[in-house]
Structures are given as structure tokens and as C-alpha cells.
C-alpha atoms as a PDB file:
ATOM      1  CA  UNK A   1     181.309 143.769  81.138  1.00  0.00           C
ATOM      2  CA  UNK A   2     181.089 142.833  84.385  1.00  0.00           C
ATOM      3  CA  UNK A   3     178.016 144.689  85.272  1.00  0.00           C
ATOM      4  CA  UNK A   4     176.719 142.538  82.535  1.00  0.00           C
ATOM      5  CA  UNK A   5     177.455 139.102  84.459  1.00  0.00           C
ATOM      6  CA  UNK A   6     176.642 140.393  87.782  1.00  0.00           C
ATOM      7  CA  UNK A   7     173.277 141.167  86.267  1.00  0.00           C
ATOM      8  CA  UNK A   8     173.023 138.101  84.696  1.00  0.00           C
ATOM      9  CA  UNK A   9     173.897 135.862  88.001  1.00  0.00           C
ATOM     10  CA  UNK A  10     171.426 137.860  89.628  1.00  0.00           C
ATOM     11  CA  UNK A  11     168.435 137.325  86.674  1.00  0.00           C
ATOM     12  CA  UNK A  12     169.460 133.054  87.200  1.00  0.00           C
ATOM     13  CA  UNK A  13     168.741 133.148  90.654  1.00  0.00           C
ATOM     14  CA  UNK A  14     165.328 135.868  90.842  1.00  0.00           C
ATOM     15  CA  UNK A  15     163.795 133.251  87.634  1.00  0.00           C
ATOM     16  CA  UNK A  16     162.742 130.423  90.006  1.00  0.00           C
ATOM     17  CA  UNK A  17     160.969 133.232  92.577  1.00  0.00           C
ATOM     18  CA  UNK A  18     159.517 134.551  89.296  1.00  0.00           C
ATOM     19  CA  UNK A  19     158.057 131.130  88.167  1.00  0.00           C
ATOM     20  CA  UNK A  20     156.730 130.307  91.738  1.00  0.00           C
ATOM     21  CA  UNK A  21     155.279 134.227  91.900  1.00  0.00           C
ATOM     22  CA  UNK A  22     153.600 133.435  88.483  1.00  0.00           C
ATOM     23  CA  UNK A  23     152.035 129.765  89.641  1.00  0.00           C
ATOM     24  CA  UNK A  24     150.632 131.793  93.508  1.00  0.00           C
ATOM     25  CA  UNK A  25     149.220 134.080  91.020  1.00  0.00           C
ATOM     26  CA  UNK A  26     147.374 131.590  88.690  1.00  0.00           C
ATOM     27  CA  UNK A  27     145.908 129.653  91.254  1.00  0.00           C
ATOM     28  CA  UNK A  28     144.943 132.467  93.314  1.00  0.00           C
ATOM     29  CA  UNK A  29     143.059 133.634  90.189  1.00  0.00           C
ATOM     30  CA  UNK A  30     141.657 130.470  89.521  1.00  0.00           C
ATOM     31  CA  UNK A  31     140.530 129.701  92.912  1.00  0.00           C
ATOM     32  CA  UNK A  32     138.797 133.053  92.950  1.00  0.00           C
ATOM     33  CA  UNK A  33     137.182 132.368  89.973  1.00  0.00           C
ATOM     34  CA  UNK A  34     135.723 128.948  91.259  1.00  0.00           C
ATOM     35  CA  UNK A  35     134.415 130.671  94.787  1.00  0.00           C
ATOM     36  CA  UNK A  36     132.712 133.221  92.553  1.00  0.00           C
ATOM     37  CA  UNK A  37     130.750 130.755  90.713  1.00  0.00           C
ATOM     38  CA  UNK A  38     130.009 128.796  94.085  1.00  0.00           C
ATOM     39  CA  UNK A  39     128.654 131.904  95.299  1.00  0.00           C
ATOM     40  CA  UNK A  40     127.006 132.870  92.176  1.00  0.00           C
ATOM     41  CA  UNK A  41     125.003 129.302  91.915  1.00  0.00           C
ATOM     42  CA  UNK A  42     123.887 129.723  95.769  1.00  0.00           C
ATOM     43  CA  UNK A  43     122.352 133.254  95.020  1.00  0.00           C
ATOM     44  CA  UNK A  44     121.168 132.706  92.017  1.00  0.00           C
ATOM     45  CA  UNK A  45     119.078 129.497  93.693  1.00  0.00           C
ATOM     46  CA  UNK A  46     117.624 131.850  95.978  1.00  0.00           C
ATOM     47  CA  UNK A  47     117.231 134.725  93.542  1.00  0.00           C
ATOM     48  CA  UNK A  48     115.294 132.694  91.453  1.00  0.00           C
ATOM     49  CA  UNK A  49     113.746 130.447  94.080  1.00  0.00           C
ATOM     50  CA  UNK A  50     114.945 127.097  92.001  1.00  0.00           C
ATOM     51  CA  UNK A  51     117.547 124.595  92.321  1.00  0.00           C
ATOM     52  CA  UNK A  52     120.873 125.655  90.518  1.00  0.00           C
ATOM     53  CA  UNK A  53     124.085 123.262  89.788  1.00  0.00           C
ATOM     54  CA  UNK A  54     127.871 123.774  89.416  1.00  0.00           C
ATOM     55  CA  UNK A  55     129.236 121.054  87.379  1.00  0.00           C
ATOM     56  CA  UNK A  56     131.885 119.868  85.266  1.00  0.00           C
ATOM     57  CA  UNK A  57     131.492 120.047  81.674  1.00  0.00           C
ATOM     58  CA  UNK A  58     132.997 117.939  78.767  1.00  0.00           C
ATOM     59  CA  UNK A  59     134.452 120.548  76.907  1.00  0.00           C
ATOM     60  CA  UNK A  60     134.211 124.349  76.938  1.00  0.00           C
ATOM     61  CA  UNK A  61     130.856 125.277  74.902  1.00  0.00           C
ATOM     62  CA  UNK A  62     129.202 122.300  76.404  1.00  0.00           C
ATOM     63  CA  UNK A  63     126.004 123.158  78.237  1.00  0.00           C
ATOM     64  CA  UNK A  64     125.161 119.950  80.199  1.00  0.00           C
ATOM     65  CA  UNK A  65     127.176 118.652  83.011  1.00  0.00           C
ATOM     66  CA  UNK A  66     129.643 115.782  82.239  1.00  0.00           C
ATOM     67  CA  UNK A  67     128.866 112.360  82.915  1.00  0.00           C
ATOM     68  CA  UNK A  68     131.546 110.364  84.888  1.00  0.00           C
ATOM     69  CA  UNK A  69     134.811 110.769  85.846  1.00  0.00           C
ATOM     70  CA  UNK A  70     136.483 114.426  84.861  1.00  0.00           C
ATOM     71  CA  UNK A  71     139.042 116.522  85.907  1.00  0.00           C
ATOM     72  CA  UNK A  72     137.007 119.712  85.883  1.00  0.00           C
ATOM     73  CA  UNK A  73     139.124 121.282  83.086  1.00  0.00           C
ATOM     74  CA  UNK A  74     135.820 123.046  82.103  1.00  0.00           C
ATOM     75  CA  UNK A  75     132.981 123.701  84.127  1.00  0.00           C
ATOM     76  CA  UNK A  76     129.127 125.028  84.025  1.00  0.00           C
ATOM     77  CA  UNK A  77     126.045 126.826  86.194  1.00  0.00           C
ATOM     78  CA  UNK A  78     122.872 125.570  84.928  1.00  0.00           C
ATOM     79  CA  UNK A  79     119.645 126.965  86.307  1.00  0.00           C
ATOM     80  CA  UNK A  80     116.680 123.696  86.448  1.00  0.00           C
ATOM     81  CA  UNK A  81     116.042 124.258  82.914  1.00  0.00           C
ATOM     82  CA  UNK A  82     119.777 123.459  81.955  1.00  0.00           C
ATOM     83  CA  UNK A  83     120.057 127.113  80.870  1.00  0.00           C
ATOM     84  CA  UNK A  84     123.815 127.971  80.802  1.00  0.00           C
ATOM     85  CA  UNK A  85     124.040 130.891  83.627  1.00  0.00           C
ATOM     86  CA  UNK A  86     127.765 131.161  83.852  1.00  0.00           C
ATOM     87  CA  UNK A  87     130.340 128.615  82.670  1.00  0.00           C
ATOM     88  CA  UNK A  88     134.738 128.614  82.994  1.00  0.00           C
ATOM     89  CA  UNK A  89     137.775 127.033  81.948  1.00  0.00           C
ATOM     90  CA  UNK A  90     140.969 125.815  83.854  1.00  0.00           C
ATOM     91  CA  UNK A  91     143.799 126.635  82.366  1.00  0.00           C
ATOM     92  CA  UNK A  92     145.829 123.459  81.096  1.00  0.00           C
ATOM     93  CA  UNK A  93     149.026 123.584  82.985  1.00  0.00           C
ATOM     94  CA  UNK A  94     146.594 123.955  86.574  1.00  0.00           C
ATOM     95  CA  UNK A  95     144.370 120.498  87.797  1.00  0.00           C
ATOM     96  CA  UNK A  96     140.787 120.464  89.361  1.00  0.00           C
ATOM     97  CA  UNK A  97     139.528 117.878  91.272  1.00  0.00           C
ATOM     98  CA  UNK A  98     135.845 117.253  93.322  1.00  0.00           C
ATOM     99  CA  UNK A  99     135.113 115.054  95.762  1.00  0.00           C
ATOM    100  CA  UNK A 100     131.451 116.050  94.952  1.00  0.00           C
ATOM    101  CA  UNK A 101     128.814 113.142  94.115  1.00  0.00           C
ATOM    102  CA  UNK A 102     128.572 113.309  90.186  1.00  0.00           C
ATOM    103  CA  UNK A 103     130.949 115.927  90.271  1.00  0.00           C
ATOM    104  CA  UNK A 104     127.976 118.733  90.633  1.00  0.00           C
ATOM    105  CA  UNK A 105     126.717 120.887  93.381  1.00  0.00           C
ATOM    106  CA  UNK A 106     123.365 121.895  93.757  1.00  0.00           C
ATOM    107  CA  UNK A 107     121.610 124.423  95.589  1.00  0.00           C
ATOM    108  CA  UNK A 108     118.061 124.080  97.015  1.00  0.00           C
ATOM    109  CA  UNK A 109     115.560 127.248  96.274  1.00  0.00           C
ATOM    110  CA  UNK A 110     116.920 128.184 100.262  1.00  0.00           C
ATOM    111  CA  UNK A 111     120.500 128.162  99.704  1.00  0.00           C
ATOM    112  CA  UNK A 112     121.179 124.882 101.250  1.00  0.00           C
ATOM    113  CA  UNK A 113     123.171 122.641  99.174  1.00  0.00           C
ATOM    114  CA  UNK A 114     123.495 118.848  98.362  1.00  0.00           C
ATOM    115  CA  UNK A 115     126.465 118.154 100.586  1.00  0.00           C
ATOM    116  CA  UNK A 116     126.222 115.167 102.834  1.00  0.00           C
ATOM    117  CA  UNK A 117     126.045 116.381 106.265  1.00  0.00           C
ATOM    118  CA  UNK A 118     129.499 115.785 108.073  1.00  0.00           C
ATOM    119  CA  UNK A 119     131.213 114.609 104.834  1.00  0.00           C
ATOM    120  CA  UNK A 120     133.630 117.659 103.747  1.00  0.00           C
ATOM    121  CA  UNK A 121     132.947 117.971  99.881  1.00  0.00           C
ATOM    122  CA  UNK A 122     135.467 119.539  97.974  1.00  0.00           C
ATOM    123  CA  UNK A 123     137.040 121.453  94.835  1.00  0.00           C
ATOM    124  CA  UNK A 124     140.790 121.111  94.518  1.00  0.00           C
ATOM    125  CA  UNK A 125     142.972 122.923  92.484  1.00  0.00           C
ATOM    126  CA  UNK A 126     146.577 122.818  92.138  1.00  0.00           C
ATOM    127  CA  UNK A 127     149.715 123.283  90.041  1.00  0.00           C
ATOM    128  CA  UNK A 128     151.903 120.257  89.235  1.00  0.00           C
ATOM    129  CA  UNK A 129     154.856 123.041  89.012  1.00  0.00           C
ATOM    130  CA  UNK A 130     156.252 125.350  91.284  1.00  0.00           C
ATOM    131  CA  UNK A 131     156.952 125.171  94.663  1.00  0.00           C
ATOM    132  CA  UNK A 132     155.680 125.880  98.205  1.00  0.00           C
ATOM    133  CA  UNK A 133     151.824 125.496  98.504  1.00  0.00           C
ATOM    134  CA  UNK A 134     150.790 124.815  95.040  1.00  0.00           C
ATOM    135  CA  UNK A 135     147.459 123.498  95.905  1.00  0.00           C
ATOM    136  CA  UNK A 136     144.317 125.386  96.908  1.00  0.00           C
ATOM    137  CA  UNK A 137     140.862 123.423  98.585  1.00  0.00           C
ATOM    138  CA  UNK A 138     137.743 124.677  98.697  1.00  0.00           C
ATOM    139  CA  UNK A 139     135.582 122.826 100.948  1.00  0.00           C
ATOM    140  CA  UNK A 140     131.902 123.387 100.859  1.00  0.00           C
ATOM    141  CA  UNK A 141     129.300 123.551 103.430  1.00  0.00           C
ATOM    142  CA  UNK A 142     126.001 122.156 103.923  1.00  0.00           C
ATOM    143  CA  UNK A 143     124.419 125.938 103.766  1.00  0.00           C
ATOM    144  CA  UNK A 144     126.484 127.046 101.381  1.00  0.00           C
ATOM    145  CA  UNK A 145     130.011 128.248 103.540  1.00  0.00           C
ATOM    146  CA  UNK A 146     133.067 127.721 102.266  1.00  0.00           C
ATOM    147  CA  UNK A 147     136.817 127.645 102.932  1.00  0.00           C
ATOM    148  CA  UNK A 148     140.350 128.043 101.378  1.00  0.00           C
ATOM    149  CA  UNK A 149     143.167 126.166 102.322  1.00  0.00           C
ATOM    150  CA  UNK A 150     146.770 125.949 100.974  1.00  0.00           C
ATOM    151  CA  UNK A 151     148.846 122.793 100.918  1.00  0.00           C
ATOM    152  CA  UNK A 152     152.148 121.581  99.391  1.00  0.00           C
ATOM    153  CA  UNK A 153     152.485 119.861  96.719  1.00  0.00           C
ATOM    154  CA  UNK A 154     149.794 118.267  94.049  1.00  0.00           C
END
């Protein structure tokens, strides 16, 4: 019996280290996920020597970018045709967030992107829950670089 409580004391306190574990995990994931299709759209532009966009979408089977304000809950690489090349979903209980003009990024037939020089576009995601650095940034470069960073809260 009182293995049973010692174990039980022990559970209550390793559940909130679980949770925060769980929320690293997602937005690692997610953030991964994002970078790919950054990456993806900028060799896929040169691949196919034409422009290529990341963009929000409206909903998850859309195929167009969204028009006006979003919070990226669903999002879309379109090739100049507005063929669908890869497309994504954020999970409800994470937020994304651009600082990008009409929320879409495109890449030139080079590689170079539509980023205003010295402005630092870029893709947040974070987790209203948890605790520690539950918010990821991706900022984007004018050719195409980008960086991670962690911050506190969302």
C-alpha cells in the first residue's frame, strides 16, 4: 500500500514534465515541418526555373492562398500555375503567425525570395500551453536562409 502512494506522489509531480516534454515535441515537429516546406518551395523554384509560393490557406483541401488576415492553421505550395505541390495543417491546440506581406512567400526562378531587404520576415509558431520556450521563429532571408529561435511564452 504504500508503494502504491509513493508511486502515485511520484506520477503527480513527473505529469507536468510530461505535458511540457509533449508541447517541445509538437512544436519541434511542427517547426520542422514548416522549414521543410520553406526549403521545398525554394528548390522547387529553381528546379523548375519558376516562381513558387508558401501561403496560408483557408481551410485544409483549399488550393489557393487565403486572402487576408489568417492564422496559418493550414497552409499551401503552389507552383505559378496554382498547382498544389505540397500543402500542411497546424494542429489546433499550436498557433502560426507571419509577418510576411499577404501572408505568402515567393521564390524567384534563382532562389531569391520576396523578402524586403533588411526587414526580418517571419513564421511563428507557438503553444499557448506549457512552459519554458513554447514559441519557435523562423525568420527568412532574402536568398532563401533561415533561422530558428526559441522564446518564452506565446
Amino acid at each position: 500500500m504504500i508503494v502504491l502512494v509513493i508511486l502515485a506522489i511520484l506520477a503527480g509531480m513527473a505529469a507536468p514534465a510530461l505535458q511540457d516534454m509533449i508541447v517541445q515535441s509538437r512544436l519541434a515537429s511542427q517547426t520542422n515541418e514548416l522549414l521543410g516546406a520553406i526549403q521545398f518551395a525554394r528548390g522547387e523554384a529553381i528546379k523548375r526555373n519558376q516562381s513558387i509560393s508558401l501561403c496560408s490557406a483557408a481551410s485544409a483541401g483549399d488550393t489557393a492562398c487565403a486572402t487576408g488576415a489568417t492564422n496559418w492553421a493550414h497552409w499551401v505550395v503552389l507552383n505559378a500555375n496554382n498547382t498544389v505541390l505540397r500543402q500542411g495543417s497546424t494542429p489546433a491546440n499550436l498557433l502560426l503567425s507571419s509577418t510576411l506581406s499577404s501572408n505568402t512567400l515567393t521564390f524567384a526562378p534563382s532562389g531569391l525570395n520576396d523578402v524586403t531587404v533588411g526587414v526580418a520576415d517571419t513564421i511563428k509558431l507557438c503553444s499557448p500551453t506549457g512552459s519554458g520556450n513554447t514559441t519557435r521563429t523562423i525568420t527568412i532571408r532574402l536568398a532563401g536562409g533561415t533561422t530558428i529561435s526559441q522564446s518564452p511564452g506565446c
